[in-house]
Protein backbone atom coordinates (compact mmCIF):
# COMPACT_ATOMS: atom_id res chain seq x y z
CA UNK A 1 -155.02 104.92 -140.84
CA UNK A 2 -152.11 105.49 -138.45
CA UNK A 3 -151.48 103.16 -135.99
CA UNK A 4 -150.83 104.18 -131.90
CA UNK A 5 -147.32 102.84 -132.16
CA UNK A 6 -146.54 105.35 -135.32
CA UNK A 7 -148.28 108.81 -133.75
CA UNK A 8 -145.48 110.84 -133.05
CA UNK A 9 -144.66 111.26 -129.08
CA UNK A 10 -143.36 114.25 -127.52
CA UNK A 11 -139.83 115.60 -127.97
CA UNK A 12 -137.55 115.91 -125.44
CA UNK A 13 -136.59 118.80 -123.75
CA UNK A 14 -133.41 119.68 -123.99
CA UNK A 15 -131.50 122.29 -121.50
CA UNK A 16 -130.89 125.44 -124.55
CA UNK A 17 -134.97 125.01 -125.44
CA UNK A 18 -135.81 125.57 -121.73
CA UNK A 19 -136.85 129.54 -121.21
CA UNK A 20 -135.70 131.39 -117.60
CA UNK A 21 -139.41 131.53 -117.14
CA UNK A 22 -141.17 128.72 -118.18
CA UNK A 23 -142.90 125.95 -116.60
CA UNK A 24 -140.30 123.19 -117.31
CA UNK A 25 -137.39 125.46 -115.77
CA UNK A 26 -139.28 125.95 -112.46
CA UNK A 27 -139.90 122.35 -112.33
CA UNK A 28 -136.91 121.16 -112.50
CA UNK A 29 -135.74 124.04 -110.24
CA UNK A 30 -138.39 122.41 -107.61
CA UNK A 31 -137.20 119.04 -108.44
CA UNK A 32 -133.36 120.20 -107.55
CA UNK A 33 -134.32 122.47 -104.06
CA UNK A 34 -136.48 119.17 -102.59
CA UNK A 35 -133.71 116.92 -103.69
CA UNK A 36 -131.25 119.08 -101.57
CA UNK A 37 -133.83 119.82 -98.87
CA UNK A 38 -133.93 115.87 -98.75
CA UNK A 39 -130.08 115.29 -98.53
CA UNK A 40 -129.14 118.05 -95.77
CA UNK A 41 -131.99 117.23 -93.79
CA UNK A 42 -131.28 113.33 -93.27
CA UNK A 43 -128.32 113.61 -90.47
CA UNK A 44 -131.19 115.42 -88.39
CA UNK A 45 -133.30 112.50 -89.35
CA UNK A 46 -131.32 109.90 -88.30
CA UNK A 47 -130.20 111.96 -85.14
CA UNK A 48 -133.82 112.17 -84.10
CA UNK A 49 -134.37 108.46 -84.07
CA UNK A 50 -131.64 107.57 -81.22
CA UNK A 51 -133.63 108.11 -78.20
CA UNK A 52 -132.76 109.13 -74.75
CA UNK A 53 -132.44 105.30 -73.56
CA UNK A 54 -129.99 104.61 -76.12
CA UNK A 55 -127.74 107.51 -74.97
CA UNK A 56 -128.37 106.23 -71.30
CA UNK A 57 -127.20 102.20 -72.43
CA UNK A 58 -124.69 103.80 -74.67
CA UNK A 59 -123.50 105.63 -71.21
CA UNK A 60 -123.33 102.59 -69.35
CA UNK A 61 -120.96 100.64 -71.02
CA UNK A 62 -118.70 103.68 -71.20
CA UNK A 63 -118.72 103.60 -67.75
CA UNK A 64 -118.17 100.23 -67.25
CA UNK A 65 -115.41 100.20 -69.75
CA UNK A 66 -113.83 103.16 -67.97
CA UNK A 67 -114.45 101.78 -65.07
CA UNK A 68 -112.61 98.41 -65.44
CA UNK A 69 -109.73 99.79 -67.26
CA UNK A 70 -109.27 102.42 -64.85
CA UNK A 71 -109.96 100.01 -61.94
CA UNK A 72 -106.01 99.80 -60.63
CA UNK A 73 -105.81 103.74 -59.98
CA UNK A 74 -109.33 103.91 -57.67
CA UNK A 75 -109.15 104.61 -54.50
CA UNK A 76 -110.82 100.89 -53.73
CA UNK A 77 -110.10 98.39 -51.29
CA UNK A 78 -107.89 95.16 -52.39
CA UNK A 79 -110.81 92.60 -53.67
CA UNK A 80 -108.70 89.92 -51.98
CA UNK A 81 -108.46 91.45 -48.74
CA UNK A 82 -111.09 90.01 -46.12
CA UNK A 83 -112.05 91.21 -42.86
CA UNK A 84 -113.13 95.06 -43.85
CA UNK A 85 -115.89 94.46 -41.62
CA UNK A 86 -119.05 92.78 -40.38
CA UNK A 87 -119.82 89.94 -42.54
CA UNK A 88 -122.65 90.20 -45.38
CA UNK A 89 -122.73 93.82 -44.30
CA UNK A 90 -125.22 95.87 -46.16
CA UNK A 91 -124.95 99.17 -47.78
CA UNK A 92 -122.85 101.54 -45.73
CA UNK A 93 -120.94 105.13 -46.87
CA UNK A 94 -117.33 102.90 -47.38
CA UNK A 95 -118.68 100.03 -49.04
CA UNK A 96 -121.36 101.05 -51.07
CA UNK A 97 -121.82 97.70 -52.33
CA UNK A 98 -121.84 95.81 -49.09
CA UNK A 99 -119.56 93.19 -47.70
CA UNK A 100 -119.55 89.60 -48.82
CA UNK A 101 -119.50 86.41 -46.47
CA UNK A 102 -115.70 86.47 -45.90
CA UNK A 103 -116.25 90.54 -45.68
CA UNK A 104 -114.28 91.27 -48.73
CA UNK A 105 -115.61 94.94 -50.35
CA UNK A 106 -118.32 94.01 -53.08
CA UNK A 107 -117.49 97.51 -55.32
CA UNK A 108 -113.87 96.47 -55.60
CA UNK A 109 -114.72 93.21 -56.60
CA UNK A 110 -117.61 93.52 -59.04
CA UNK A 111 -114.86 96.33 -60.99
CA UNK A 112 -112.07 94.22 -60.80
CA UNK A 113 -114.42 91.20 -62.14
CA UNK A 114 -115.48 93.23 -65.24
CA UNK A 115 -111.76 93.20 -66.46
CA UNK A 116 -111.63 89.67 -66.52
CA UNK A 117 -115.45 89.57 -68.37
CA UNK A 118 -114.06 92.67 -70.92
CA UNK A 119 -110.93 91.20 -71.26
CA UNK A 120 -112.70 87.73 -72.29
CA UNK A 121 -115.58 89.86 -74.38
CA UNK A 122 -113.03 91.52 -76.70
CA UNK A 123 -110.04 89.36 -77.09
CA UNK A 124 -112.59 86.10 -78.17
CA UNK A 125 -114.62 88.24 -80.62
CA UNK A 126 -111.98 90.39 -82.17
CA UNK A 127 -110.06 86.57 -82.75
CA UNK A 128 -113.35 85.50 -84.13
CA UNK A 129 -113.29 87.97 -85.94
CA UNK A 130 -109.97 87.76 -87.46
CA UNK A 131 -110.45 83.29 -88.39
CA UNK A 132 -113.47 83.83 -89.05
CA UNK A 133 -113.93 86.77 -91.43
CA UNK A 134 -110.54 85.81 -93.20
CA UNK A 135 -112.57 82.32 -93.73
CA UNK A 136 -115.66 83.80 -94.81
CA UNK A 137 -113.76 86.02 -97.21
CA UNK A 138 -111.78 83.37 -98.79
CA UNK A 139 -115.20 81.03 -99.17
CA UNK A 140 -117.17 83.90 -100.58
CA UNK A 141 -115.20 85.07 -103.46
CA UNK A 142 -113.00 81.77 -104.52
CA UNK A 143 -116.06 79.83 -104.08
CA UNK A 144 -115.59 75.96 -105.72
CA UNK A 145 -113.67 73.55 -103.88
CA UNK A 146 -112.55 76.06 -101.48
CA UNK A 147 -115.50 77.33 -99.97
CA UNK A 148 -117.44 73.61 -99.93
CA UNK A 149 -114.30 72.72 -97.40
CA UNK A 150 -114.44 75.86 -95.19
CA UNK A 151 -118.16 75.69 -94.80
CA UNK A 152 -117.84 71.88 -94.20
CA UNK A 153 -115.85 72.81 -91.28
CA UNK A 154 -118.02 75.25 -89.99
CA UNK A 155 -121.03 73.17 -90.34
CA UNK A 156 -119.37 70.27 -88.36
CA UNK A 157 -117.95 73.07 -85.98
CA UNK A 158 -122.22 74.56 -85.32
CA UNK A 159 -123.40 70.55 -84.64
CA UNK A 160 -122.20 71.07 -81.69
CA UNK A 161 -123.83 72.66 -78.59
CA UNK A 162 -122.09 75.84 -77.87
CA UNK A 163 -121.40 75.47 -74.42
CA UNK A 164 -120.47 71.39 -74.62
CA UNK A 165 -117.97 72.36 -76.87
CA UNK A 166 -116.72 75.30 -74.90
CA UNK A 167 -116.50 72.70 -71.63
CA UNK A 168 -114.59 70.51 -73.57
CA UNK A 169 -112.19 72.59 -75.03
CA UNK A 170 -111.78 74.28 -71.40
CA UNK A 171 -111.88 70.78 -69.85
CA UNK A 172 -108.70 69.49 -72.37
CA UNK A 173 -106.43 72.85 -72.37
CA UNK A 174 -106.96 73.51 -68.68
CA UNK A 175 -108.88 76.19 -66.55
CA UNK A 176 -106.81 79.82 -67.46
CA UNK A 177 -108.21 83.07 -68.81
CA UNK A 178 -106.56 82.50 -72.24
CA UNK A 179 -107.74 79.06 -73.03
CA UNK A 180 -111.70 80.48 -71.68
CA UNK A 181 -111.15 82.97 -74.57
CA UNK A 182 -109.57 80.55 -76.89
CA UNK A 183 -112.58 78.31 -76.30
CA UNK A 184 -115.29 81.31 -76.74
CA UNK A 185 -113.36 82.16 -79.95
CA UNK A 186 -113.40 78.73 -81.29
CA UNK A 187 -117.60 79.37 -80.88
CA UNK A 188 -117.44 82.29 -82.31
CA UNK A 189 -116.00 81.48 -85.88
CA UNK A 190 -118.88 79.80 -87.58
CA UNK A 191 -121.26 82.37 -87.43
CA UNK A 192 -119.24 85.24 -88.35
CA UNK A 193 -117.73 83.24 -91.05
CA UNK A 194 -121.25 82.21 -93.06
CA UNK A 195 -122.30 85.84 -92.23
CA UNK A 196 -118.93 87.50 -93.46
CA UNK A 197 -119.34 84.93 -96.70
CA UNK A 198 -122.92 85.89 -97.34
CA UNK A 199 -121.84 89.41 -97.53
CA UNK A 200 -118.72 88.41 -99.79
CA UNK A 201 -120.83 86.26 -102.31
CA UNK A 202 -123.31 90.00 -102.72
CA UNK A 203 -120.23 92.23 -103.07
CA UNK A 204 -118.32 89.76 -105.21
CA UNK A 205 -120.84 90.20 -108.99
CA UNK A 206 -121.23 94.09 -108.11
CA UNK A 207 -120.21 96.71 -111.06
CA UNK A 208 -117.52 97.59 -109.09
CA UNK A 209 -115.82 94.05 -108.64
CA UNK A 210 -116.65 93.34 -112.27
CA UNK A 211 -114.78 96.40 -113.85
CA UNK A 212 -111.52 95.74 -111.32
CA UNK A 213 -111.44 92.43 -112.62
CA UNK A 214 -112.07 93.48 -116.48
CA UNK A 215 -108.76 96.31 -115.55
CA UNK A 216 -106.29 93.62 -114.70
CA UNK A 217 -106.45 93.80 -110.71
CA UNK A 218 -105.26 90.83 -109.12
CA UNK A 219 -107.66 88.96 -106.80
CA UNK A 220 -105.67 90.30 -103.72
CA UNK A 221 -106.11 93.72 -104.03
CA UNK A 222 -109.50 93.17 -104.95
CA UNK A 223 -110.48 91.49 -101.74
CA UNK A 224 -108.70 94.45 -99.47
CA UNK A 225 -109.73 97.65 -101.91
CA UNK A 226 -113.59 96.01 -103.08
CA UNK A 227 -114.69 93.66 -100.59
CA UNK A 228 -113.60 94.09 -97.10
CA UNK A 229 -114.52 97.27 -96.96
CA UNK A 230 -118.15 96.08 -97.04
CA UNK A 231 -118.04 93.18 -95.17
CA UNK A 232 -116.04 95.27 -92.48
CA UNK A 233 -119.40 96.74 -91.35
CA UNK A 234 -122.09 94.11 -90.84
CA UNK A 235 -119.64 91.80 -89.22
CA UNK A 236 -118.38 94.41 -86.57
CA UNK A 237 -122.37 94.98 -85.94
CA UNK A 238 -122.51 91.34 -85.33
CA UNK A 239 -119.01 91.53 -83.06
CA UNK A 240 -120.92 94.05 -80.70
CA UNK A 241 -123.39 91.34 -80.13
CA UNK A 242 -121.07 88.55 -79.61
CA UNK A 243 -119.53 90.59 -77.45
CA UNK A 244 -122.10 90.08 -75.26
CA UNK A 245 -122.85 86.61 -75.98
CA UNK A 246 -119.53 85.72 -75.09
CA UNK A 247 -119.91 87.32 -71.65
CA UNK A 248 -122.50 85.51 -70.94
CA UNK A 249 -121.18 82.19 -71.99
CA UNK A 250 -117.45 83.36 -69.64
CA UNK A 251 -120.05 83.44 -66.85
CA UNK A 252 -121.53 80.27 -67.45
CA UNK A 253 -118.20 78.58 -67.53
CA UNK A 254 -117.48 80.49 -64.26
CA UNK A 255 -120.86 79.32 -62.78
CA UNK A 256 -119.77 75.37 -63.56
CA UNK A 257 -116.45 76.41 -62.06
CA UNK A 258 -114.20 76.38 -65.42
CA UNK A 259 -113.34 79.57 -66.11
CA UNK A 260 -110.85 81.78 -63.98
CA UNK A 261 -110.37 81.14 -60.22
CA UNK A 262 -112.11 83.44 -57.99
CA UNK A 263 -109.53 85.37 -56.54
C-alpha cells in the first residue's frame, strides 16, 4: 500500500504547456490585470485620504511662513513704533489686529514675532537634527563600546526636565536668540538620536547591508549609500513635530522672561 507522502502530486505548469485558451492562461492573465489595476490605482488612494482640513492646516503654515519671511517688504507699521492711536484700540480698517497698551499695531507685531518663533523652530531642530542623527547613526551600526557611551549620554541628557535644563543653559550663556536655540537644540538631541539609532540597528542586518559588506564596501559608504537614506525619512517626520515642540518651549522661555527681549 502506498503511503500519502509517496502519491504523486501535480506537475507544474510551465509557460510552453500553457494553451492561448485555456483556463491556466486566463488566470494568470486575471492575476496580472488586478495586479496592475492595484498598482496604478494606489496614488488615487492615497490622494483620497488627505482631507480638506489637512489642505486648510497645510495652508496655514504656508502662510505663516510666507508671511514672516516676507514680513520686511509689507506695507505694515514699525512694531516698535507707539502712539498709532487710542490705546488697546479694537479692530479698526488700519489695524486689523487692534492696538496694544502702549498703542503699538498688533498685525505688525504678531508677523514680525513669528520670525523670531520660525527662526528658533528651524535652526534648533535642523541642529538637532544634524548631533543628533550623526549620533544615532554612529550608535546604531558600530554598536559595542561606542553606542553604550553615546546612549549613556543621552540617557543622562533625558533625566533631566526639558525646560529646567533649557533655563539653565539660557540662564549660564545669557538671554540672546542664538543661545534660546542652542538650548532648544541641546533638548532636542536625545530623542532624535535613540529614534535615528532604532532605525539604524533595522536597516543595519537588511539583505542589502549584508551583500555591500560581503562586496568589499567600506563602512563609510555604507552608512551614506545604505543607511541614511532610510533613516532620512522617519527622523525628518519627527523634525516637523519638534518643530513645533520647540516653539512652544521658545514661548515658554519668553513667558519666564529668558528668551529674546520684547522689542
Amino acid at each position: 500500500m502506498r503511503r500519502p507522502a509517496d502519491r504523486p502530486g501535480p506537475a507544474p505548469v510551465l509557460d510552453e504547456d500553457l494553451l492561448p485558451g485555456s483556463s491556466e492562461t486566463v488566470y494568470l492573465e486575471a492575476v496580472a490585470a488586478v495586479e496592475e489595476e492595484t498598482r496604478e490605482a494606489e496614488p488615487e488612494a492615497v490622494r483620497g485620504k488627505v482631507g480638506l482640513g489637512t489642505w486648510v492646516c497645510l495652508g496655514w503654515l504656508v502662510l505663516i511662513i510666507v508671511l514672516a519671511a516676507i514680513a520686511g517688504f509689507l506695507p505694515l507699521p514699525d512694531p516698535k513704533r507707539t502712539g498709532l492711536g487710542p490705546v488697546s484700540q479694537g479692530f479698526t480698517g488700519a489695524h486689523p489686529f487692534g492696538l496694544d497698551d502702549l498703542g503699538r499695531d498688533m498685525l505688525s507685531r504678531v508677523i514680525f514675532g513669528a520670525r523670531v518663533s520660525l527662526i528658533v523652530g528651524f535652526s534648533s531642530i535642523a541642529l538637532g537634527l544634524l548631533v543628533g542623527g550623526a549620533l544615532g547613526v554612529v550608535a546604531g551600526y558600530y554598536r559595542g563600546r561606542i553606542e553604550g557611551l553615546i546612549m549613556w549620554a543621552m540617557d543622562v541628557l533625558l533625566a533631566f526636565p526639558a525646560l529646567v535644563f533649557a533655563l539653565a543653559i539660557v540662564t549660564f550663556m545669557g538671554q540672546s536668540l542664538r543661545n534660546v536655540t542652542i538650548a532648544i537644540a541641546v533638548i532636542a538631541v536625545p530623542p532624535i538620536a535613540r529614534l535615528v539609532r532604532s532605525t539604524t540597528l533595522n536597516y543595519a542586518q537588511r539583505e542589502f547591508v549584508l551583500a555591500a559588506r560581503s562586496l568589499g564596501a567600506k563602512n563609510r559608504r555604507i552608512i551614506a549609500r545604505e543607511i541614511l537614506p532610510n533613516v532620512v525619512v522617519p527622523a525628518f517626520s519627527f523634525g516637523l513635530i519638534g518643530v513645533a515642540l520647540a516653539i512652544v518651549g521658545e514661548g515658554a522661555l519668553a513667558f519666564l522672561g529668558l528668551s529674546v527681549r520684547l522689542p
